[in-house]
PDB file of N, CA and C in Angstrom:
ATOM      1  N   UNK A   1      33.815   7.662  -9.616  1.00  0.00           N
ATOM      2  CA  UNK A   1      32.383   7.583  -9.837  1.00  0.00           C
ATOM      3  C   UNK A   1      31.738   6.866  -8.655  1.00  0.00           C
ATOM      4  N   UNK A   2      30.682   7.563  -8.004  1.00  0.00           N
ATOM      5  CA  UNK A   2      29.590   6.916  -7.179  1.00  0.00           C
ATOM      6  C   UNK A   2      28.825   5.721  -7.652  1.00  0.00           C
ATOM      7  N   UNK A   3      29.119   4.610  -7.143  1.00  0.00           N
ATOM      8  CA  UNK A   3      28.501   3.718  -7.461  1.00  0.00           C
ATOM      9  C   UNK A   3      26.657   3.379  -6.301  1.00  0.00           C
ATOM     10  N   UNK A   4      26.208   3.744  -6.908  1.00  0.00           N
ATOM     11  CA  UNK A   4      24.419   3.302  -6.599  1.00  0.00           C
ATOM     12  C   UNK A   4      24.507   2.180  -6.170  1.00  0.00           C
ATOM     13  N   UNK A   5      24.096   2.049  -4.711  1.00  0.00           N
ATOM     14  CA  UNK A   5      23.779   0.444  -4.248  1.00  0.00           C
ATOM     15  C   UNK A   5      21.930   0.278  -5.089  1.00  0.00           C
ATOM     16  N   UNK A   6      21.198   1.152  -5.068  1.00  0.00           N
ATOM     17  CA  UNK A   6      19.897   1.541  -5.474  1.00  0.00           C
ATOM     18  C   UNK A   6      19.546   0.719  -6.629  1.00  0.00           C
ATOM     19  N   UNK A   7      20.476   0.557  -7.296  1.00  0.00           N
ATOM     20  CA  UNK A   7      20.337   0.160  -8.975  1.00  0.00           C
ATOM     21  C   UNK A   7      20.569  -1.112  -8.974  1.00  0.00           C
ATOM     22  N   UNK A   8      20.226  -1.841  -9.857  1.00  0.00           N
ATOM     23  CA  UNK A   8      20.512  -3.261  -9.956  1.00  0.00           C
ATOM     24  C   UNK A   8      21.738  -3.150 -11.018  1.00  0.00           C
ATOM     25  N   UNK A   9      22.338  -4.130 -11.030  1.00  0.00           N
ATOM     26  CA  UNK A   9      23.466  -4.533 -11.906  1.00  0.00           C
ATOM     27  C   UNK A   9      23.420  -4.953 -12.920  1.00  0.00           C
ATOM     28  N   UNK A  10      23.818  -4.393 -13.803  1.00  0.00           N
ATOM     29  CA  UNK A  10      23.531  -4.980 -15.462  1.00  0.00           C
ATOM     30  C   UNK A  10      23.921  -6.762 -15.728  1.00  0.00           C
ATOM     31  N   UNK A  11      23.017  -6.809 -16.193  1.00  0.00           N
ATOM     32  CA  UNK A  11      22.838  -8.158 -16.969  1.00  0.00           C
ATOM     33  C   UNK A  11      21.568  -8.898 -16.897  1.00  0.00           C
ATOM     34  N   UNK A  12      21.296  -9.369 -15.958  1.00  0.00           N
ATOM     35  CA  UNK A  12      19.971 -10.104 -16.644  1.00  0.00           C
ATOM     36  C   UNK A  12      19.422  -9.922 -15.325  1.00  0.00           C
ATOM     37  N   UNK A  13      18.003  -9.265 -15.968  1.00  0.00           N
ATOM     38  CA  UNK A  13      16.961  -8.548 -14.944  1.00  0.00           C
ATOM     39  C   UNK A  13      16.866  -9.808 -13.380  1.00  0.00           C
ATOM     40  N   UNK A  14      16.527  -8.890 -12.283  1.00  0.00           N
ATOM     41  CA  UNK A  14      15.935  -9.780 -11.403  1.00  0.00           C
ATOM     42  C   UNK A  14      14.958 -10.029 -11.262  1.00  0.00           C
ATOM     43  N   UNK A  15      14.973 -11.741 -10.704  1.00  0.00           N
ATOM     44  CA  UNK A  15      13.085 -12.328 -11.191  1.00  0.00           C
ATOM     45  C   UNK A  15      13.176 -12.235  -9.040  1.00  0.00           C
ATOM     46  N   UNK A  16      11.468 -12.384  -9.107  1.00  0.00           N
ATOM     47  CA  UNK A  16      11.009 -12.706  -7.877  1.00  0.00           C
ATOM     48  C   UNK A  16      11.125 -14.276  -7.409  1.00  0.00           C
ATOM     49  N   UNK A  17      11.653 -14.780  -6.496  1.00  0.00           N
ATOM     50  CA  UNK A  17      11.525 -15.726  -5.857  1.00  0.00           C
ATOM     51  C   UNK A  17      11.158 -15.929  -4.003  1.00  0.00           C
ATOM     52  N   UNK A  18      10.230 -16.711  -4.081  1.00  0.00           N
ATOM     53  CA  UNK A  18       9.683 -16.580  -2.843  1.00  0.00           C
ATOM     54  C   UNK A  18      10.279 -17.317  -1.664  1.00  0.00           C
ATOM     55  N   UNK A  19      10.321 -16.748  -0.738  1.00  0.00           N
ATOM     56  CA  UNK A  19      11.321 -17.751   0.814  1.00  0.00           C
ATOM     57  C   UNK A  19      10.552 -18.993   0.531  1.00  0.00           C
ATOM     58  N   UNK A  20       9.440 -19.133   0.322  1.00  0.00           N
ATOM     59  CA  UNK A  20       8.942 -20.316   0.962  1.00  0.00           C
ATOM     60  C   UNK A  20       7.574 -20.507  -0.073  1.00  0.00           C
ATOM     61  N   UNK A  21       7.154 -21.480  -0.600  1.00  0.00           N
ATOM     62  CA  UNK A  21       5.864 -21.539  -0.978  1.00  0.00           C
ATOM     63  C   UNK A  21       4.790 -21.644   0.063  1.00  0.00           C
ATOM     64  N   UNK A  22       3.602 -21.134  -0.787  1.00  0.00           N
ATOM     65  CA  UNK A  22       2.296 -20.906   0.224  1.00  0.00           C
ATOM     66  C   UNK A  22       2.082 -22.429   0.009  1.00  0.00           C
ATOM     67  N   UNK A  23       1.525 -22.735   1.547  1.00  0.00           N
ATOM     68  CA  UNK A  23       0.890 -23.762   2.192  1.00  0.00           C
ATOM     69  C   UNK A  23      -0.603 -24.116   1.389  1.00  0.00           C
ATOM     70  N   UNK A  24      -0.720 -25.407   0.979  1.00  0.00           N
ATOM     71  CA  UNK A  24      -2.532 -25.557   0.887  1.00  0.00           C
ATOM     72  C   UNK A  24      -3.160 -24.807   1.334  1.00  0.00           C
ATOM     73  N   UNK A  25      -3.684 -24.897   2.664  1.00  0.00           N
ATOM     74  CA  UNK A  25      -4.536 -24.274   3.370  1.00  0.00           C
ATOM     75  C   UNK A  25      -4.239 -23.080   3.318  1.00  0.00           C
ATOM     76  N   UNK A  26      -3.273 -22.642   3.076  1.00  0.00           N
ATOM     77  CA  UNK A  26      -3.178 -20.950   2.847  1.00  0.00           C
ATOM     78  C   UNK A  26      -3.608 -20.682   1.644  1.00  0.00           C
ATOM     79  N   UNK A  27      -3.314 -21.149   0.667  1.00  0.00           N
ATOM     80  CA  UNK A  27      -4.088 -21.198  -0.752  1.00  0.00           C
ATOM     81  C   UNK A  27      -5.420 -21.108  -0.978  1.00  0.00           C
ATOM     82  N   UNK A  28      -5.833 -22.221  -0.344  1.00  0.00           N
ATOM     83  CA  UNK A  28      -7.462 -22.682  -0.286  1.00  0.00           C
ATOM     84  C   UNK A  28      -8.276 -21.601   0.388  1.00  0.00           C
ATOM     85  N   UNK A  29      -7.571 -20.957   1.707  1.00  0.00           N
ATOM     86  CA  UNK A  29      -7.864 -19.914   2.610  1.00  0.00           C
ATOM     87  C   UNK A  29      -8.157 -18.552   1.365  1.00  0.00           C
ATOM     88  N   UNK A  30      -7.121 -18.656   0.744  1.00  0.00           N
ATOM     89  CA  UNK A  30      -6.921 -17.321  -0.625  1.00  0.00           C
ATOM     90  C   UNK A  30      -8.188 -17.318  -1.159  1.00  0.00           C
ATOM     91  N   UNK A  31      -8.349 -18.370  -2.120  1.00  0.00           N
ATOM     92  CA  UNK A  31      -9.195 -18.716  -2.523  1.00  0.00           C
ATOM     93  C   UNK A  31     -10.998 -18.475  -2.498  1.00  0.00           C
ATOM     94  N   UNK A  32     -11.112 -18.882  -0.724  1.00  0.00           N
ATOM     95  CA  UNK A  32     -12.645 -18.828  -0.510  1.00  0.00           C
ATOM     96  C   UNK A  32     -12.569 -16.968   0.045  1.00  0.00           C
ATOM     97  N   UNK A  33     -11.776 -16.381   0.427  1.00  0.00           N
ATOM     98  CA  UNK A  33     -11.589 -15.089   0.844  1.00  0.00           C
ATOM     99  C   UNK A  33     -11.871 -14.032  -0.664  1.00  0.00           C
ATOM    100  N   UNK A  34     -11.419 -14.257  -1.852  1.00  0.00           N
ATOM    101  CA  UNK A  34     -11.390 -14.043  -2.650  1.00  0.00           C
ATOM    102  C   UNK A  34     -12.898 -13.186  -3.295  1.00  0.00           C
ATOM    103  N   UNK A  35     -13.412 -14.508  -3.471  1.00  0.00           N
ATOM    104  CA  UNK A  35     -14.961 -13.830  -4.024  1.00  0.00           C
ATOM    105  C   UNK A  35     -15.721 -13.604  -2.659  1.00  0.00           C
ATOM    106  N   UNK A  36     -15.292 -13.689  -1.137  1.00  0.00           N
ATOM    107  CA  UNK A  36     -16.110 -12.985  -0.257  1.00  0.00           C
ATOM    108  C   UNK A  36     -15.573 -11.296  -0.212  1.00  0.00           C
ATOM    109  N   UNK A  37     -14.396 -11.258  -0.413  1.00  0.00           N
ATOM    110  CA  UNK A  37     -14.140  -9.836  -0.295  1.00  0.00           C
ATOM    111  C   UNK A  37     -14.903  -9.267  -1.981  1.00  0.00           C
ATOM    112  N   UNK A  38     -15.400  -9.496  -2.876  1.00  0.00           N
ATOM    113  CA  UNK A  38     -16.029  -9.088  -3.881  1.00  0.00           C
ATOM    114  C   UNK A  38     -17.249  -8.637  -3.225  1.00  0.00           C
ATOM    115  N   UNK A  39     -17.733  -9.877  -2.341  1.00  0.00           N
ATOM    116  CA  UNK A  39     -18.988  -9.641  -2.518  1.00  0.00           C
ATOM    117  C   UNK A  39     -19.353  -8.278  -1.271  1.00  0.00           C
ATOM    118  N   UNK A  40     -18.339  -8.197  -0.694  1.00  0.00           N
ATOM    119  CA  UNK A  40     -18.225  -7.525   0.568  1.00  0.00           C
ATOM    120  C   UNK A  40     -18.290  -6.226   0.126  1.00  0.00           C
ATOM    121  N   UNK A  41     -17.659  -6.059  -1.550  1.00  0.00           N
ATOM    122  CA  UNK A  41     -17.154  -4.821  -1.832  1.00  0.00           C
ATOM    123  C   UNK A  41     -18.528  -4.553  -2.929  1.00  0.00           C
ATOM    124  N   UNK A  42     -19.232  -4.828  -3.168  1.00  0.00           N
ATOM    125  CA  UNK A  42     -20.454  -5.177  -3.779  1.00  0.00           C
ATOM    126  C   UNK A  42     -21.402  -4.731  -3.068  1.00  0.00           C
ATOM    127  N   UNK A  43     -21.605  -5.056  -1.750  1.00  0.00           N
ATOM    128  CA  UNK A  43     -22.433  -4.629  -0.432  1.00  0.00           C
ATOM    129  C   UNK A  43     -21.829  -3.541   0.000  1.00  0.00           C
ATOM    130  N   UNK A  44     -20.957  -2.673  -0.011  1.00  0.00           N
ATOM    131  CA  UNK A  44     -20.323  -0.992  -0.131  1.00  0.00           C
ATOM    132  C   UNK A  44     -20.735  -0.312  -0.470  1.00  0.00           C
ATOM    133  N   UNK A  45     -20.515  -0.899  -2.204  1.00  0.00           N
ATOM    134  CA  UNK A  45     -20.642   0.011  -3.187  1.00  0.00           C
ATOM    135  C   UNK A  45     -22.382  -0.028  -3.109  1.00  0.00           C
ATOM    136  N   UNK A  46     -23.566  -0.922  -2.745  1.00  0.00           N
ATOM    137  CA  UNK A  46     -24.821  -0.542  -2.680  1.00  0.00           C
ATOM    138  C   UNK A  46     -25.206   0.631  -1.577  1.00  0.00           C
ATOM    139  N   UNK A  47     -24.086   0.327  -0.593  1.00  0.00           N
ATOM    140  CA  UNK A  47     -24.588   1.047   0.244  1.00  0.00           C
ATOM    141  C   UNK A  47     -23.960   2.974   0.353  1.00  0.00           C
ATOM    142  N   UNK A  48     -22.858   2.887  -0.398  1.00  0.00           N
ATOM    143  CA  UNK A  48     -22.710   4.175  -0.853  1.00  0.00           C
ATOM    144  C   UNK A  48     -23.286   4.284  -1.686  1.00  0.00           C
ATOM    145  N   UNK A  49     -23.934   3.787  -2.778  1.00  0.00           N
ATOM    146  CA  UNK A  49     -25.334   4.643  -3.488  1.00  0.00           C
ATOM    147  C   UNK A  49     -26.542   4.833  -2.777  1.00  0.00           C
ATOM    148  N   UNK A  50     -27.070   4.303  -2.049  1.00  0.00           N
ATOM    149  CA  UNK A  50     -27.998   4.410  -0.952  1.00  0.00           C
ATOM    150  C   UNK A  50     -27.834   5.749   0.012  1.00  0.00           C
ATOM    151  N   UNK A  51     -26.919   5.757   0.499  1.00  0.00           N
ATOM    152  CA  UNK A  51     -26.186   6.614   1.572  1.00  0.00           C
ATOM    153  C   UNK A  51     -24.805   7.355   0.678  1.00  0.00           C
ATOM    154  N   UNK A  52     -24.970   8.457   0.078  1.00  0.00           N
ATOM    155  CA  UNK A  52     -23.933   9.334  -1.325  1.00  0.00           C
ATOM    156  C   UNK A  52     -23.708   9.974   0.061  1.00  0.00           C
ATOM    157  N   UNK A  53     -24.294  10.682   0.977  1.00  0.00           N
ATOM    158  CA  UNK A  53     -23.999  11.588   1.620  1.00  0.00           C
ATOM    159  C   UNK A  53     -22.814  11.694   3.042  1.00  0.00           C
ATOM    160  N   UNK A  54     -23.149  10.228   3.495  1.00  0.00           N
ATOM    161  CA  UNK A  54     -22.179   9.687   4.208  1.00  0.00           C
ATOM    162  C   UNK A  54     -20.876   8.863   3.623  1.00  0.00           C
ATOM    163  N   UNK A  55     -20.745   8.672   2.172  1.00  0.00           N
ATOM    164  CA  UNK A  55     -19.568   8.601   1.469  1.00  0.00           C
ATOM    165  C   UNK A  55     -18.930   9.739   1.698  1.00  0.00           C
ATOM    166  N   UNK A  56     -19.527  10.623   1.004  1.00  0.00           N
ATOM    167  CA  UNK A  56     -18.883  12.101   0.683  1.00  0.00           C
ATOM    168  C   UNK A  56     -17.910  12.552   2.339  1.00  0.00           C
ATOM    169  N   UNK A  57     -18.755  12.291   3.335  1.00  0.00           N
ATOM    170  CA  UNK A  57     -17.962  12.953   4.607  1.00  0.00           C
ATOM    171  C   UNK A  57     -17.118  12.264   4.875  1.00  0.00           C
ATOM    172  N   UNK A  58     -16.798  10.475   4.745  1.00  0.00           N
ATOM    173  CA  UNK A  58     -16.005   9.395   4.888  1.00  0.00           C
ATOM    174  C   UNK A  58     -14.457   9.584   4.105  1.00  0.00           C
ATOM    175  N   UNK A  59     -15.305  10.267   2.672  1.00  0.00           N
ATOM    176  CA  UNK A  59     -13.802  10.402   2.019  1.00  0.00           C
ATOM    177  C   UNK A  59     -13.059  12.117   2.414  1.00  0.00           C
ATOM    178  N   UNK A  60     -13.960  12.587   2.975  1.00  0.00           N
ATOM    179  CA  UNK A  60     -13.633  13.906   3.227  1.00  0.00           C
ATOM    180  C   UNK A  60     -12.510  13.652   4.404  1.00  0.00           C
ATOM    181  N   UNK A  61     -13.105  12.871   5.458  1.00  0.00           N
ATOM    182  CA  UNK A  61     -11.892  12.681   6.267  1.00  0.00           C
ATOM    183  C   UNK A  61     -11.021  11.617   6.331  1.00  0.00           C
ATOM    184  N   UNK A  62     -10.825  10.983   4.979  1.00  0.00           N
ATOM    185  CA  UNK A  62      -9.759  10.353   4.474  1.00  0.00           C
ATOM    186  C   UNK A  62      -8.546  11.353   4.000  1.00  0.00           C
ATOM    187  N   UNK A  63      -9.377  12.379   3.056  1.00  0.00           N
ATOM    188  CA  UNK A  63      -8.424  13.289   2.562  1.00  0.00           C
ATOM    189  C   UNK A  63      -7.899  14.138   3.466  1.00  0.00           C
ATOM    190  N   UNK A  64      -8.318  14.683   4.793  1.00  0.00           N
ATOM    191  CA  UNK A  64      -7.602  15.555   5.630  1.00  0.00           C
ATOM    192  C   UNK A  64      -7.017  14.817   6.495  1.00  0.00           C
ATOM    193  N   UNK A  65      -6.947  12.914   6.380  1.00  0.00           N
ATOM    194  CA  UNK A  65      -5.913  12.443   7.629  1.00  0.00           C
ATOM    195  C   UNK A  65      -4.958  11.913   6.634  1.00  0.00           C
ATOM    196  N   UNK A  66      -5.169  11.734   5.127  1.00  0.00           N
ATOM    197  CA  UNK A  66      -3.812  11.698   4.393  1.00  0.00           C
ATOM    198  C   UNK A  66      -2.971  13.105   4.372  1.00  0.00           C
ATOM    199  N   UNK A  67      -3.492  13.758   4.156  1.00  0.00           N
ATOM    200  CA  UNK A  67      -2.808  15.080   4.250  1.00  0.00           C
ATOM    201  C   UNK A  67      -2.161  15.801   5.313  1.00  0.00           C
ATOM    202  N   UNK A  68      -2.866  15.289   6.566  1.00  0.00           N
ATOM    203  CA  UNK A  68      -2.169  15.456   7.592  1.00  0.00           C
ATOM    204  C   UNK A  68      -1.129  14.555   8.241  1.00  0.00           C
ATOM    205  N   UNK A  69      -1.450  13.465   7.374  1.00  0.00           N
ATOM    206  CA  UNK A  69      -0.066  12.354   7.489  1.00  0.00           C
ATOM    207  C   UNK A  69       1.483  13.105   6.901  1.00  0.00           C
ATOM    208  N   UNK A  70       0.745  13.279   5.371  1.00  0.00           N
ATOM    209  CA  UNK A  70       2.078  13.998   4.604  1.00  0.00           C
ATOM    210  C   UNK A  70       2.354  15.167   5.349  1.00  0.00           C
ATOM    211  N   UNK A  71       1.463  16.099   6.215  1.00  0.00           N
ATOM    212  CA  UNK A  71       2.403  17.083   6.684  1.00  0.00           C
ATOM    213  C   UNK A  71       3.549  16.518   7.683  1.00  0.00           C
ATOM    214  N   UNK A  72       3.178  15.511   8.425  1.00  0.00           N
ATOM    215  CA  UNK A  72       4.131  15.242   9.420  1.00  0.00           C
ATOM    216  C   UNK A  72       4.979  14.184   9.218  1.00  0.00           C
ATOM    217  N   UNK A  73       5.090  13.287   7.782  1.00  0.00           N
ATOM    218  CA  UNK A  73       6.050  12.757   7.157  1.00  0.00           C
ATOM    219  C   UNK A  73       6.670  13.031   6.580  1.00  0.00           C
ATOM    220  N   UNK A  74       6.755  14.182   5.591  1.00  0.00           N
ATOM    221  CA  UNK A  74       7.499  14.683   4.619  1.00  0.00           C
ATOM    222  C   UNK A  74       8.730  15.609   5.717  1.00  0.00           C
ATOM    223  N   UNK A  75       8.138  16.270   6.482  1.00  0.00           N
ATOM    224  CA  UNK A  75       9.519  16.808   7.354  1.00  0.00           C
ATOM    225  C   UNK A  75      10.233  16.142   7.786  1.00  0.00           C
ATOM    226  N   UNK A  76      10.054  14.609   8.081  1.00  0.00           N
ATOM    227  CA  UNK A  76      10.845  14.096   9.294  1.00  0.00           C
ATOM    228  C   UNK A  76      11.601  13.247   8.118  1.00  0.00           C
ATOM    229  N   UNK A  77      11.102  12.723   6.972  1.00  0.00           N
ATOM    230  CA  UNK A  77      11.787  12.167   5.925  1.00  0.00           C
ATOM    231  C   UNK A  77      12.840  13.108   5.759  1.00  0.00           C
ATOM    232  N   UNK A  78      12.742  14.252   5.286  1.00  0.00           N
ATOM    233  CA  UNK A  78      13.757  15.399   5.075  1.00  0.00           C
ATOM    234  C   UNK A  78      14.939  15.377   6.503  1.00  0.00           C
ATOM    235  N   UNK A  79      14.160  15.531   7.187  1.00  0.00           N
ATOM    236  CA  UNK A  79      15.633  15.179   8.450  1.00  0.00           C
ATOM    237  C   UNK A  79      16.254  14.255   8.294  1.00  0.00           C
ATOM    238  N   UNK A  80      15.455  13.168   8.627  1.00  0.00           N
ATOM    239  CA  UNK A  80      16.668  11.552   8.269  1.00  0.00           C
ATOM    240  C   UNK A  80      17.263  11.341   7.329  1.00  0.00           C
ATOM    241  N   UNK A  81      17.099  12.390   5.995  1.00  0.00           N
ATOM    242  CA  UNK A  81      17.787  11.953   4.578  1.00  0.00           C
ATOM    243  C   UNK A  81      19.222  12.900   5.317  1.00  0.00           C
ATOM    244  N   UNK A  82      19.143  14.332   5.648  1.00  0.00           N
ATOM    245  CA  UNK A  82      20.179  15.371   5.633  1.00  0.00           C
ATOM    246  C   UNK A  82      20.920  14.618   7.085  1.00  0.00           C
ATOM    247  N   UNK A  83      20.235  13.525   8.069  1.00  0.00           N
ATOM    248  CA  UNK A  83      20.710  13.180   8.725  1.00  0.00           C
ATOM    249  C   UNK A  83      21.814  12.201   8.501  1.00  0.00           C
ATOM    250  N   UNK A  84      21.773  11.288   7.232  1.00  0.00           N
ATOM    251  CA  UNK A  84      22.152  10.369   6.951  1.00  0.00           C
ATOM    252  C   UNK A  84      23.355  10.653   5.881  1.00  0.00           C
ATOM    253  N   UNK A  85      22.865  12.079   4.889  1.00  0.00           N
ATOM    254  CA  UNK A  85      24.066  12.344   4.113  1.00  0.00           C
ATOM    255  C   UNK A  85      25.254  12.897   5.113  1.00  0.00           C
ATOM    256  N   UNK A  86      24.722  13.356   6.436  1.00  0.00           N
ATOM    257  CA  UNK A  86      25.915  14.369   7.221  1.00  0.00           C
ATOM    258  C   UNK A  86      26.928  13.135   7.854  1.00  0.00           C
ATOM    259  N   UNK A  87      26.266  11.708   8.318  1.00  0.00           N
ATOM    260  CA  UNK A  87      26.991  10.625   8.572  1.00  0.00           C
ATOM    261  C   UNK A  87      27.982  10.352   7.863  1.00  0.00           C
TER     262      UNK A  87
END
């Protein structure tokens, strides 16, 4: 039987533990960043209701540079997998 490095090992689930705790000032930094990125995203969202029309083309070429991402990732994923089972 193939044993899965992929899988975790039965018995008792794995918890997250962090290398290192966050610093104060990295905290505090969290913190005041927090409700500015709200408010940032608040001032967006007014301005894509204001401007619907320049949303619409923004996400338009979101969707044809994700899609043109997946065309040219999904092949090369497929190589390195058949590359790696032939190893």
């Amino acid at each position: 039987m193939d044993a899965r490095p992929d899988r975790a090992p039965a018995g008792d689930p794995p918890t997250f533990e962090p290398v290192r705790a966050a610093s104060p000032g990295w905290v505090a930094v969290l913190l005041i960043a927090g409700p500015v990125l709200w408010v940032a995203a608040l001032i967006v969202v007014a301005f894509a209701l204001k401007y619907g029309e320049v949303v619409e083309i923004a996400l338009g070429v979101v969707l044809v540079s994700f899609l043109a991402a997946l065309a040219v990732l999904i092949p090369g994923r497929g190589r390195r997998v058949r590359e790696e089972e032939a190893s």
